[in-house]
Protein backbone atom coordinates (compact mmCIF):
# COMPACT_ATOMS: atom_id res chain seq x y z
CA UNK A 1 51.64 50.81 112.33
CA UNK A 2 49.81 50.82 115.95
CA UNK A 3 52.07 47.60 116.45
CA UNK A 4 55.30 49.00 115.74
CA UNK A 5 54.16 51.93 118.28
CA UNK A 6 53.45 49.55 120.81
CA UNK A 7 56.60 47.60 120.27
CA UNK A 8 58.90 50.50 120.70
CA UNK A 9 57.39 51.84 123.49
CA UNK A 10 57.60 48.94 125.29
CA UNK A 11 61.26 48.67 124.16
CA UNK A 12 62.25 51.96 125.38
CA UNK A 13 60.02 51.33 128.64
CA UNK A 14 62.18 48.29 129.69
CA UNK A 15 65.70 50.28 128.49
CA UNK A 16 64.74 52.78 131.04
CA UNK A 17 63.95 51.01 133.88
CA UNK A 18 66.46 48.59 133.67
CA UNK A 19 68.52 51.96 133.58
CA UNK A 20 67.09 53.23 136.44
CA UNK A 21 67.09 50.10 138.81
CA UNK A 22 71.19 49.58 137.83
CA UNK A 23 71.82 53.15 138.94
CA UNK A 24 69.99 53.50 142.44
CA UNK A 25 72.57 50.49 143.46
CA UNK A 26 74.95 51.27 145.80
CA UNK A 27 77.24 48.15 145.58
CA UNK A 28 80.15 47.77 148.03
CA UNK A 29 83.34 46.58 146.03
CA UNK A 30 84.11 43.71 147.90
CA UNK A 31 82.51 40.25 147.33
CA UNK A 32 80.87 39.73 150.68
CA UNK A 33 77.22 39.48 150.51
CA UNK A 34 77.27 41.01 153.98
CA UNK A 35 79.06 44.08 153.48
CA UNK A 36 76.77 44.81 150.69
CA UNK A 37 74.29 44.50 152.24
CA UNK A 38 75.28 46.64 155.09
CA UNK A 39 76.07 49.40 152.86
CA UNK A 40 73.39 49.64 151.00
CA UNK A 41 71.33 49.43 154.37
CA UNK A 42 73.24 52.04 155.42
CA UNK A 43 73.19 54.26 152.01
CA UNK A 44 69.30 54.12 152.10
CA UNK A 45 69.28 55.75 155.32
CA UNK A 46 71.32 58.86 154.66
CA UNK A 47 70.34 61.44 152.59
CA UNK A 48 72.22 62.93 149.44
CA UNK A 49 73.41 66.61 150.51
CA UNK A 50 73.16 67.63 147.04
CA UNK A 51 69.37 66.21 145.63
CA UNK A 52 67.95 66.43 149.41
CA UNK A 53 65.19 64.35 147.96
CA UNK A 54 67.06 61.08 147.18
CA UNK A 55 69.20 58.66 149.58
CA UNK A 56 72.89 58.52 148.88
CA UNK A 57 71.87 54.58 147.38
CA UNK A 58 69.60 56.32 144.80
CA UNK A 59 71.86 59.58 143.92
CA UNK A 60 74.38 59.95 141.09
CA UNK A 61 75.85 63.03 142.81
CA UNK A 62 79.64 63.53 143.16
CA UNK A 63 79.32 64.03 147.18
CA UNK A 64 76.52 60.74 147.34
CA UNK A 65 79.55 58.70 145.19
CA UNK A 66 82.24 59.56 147.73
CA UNK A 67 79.67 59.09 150.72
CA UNK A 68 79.01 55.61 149.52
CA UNK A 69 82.37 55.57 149.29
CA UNK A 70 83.63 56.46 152.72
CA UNK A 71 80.94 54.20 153.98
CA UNK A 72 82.03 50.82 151.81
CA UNK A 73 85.87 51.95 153.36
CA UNK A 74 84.39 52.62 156.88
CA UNK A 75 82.67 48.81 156.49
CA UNK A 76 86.11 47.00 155.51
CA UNK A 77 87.17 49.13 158.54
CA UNK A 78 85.29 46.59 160.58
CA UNK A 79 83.07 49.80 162.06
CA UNK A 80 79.77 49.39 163.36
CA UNK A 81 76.81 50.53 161.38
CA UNK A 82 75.93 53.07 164.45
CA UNK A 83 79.66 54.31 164.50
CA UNK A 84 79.26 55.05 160.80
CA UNK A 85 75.79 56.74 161.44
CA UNK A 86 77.37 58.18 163.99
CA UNK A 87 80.45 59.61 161.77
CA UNK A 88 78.49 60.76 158.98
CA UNK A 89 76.07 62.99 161.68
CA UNK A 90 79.15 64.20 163.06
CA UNK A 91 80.61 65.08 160.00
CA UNK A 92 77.57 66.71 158.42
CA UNK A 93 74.99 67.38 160.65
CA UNK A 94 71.46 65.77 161.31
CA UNK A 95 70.40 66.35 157.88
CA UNK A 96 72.30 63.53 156.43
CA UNK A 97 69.63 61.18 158.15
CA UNK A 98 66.29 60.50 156.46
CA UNK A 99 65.02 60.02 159.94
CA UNK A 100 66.24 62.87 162.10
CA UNK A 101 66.07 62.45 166.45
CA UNK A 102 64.31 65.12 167.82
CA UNK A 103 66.29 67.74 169.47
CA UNK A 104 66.67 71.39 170.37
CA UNK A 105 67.50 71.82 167.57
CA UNK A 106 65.12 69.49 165.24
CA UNK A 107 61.95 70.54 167.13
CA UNK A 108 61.23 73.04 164.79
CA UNK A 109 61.78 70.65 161.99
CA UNK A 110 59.57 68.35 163.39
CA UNK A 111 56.86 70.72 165.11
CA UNK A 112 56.92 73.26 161.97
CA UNK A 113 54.36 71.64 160.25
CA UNK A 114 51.83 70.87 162.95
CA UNK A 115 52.18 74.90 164.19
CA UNK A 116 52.10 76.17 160.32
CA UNK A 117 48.49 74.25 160.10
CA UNK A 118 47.11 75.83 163.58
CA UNK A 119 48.22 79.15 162.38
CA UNK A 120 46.73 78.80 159.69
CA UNK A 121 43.41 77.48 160.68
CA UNK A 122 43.58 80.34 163.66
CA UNK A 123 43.85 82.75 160.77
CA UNK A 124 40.93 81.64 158.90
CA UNK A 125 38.68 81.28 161.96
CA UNK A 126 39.85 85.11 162.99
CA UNK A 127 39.24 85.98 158.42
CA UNK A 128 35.40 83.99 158.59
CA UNK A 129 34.34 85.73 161.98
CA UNK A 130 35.58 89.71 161.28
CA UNK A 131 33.69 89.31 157.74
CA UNK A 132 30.68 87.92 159.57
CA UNK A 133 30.71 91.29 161.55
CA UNK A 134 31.31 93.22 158.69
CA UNK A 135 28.85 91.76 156.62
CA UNK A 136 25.56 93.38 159.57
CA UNK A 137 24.12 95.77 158.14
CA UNK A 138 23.92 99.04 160.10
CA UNK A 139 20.76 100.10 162.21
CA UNK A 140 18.27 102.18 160.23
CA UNK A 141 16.81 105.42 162.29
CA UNK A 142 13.13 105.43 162.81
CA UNK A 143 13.56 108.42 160.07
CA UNK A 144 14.96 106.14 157.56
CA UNK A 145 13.25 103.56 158.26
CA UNK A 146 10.08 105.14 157.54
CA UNK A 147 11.92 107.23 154.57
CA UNK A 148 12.53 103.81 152.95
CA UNK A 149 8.82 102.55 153.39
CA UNK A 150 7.66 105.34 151.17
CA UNK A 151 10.04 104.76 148.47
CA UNK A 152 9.66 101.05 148.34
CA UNK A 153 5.09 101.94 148.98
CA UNK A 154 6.42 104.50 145.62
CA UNK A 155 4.61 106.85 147.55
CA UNK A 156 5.89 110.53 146.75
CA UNK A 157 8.91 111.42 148.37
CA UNK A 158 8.83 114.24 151.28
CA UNK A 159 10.43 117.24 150.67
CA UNK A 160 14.33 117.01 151.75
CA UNK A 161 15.53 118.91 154.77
């Protein structure tokens, strides 16, 4: 029984991947090795609008299928991989790249991180330090002081005030 277990699963292991590996293709139509190479080059380095998290090679999104699209057409076009780069950025903004330049206005995309961590390691310095202060315990009068001597001696208790 194990066997049969094993067998399937590895079955249905190689089904998916083989699955998976066809899909993330982005395969130019025309028979030069070249131009498919170029475009999927190209594919890998812009990102799909729709997943945000996948290239337009690796997405099965409408808008990543007409993107690899435009690019296989801008390819037979006989247009530079930059001008393409440079079309698809003009078209839909920096965030089509994987790799975005830094700009006016990237910086925060690419400082955001670094000024999230210092604001948060400001805030915990400022959190330790105020409950370090907090935490003294207030100066005892020599009244109490001596107040709390007899009670911890057990020695009997003054009459209050």
């Amino acid at each position: 029984m194990s066997l049969f277990k094993a067998l399937v699963t590895i079955l249905l292991g190689l089904a998916f991947s083989t699955t998976a590996l066809a899909a993330g293709t982005a395969v130019p139509t025309e028979n030069d090795p070249v131009a498919q190479k170029r475009a999927v080059d190209l594919t890998e380095q812009l990102r799909c609008l729709v997943c945000q998290n996948q290239s337009i090679a690796e997405s099965n999104a409408d808008l990543a299928l007409d993107l690899r699209r435009q690019v296989r057409e801008q390819i037979a076009a006989g247009r530079t991989d930059q001008q393409i780069i440079d079309y698809m950025v003009a078209r839909y903004g920096d965030f089509v790249l994987y790799k975005p330049p830094l700009r006016a206005s990237t910086v925060l995309l690419w400082a955001g991180p670094g000024v999230l961590l210092l604001a948060g390691l400001v805030l915990l310095i400022r959190h330790i330090r105020s409950r370090r202060s907090a935490g003294d315990a207030p100066q005892l009068s020599e009244e109490d002081q001596a107040r709390a001597a007899e009670l911890l001696a057990g020695t009997p208790q003054r009459a209050s005030r």
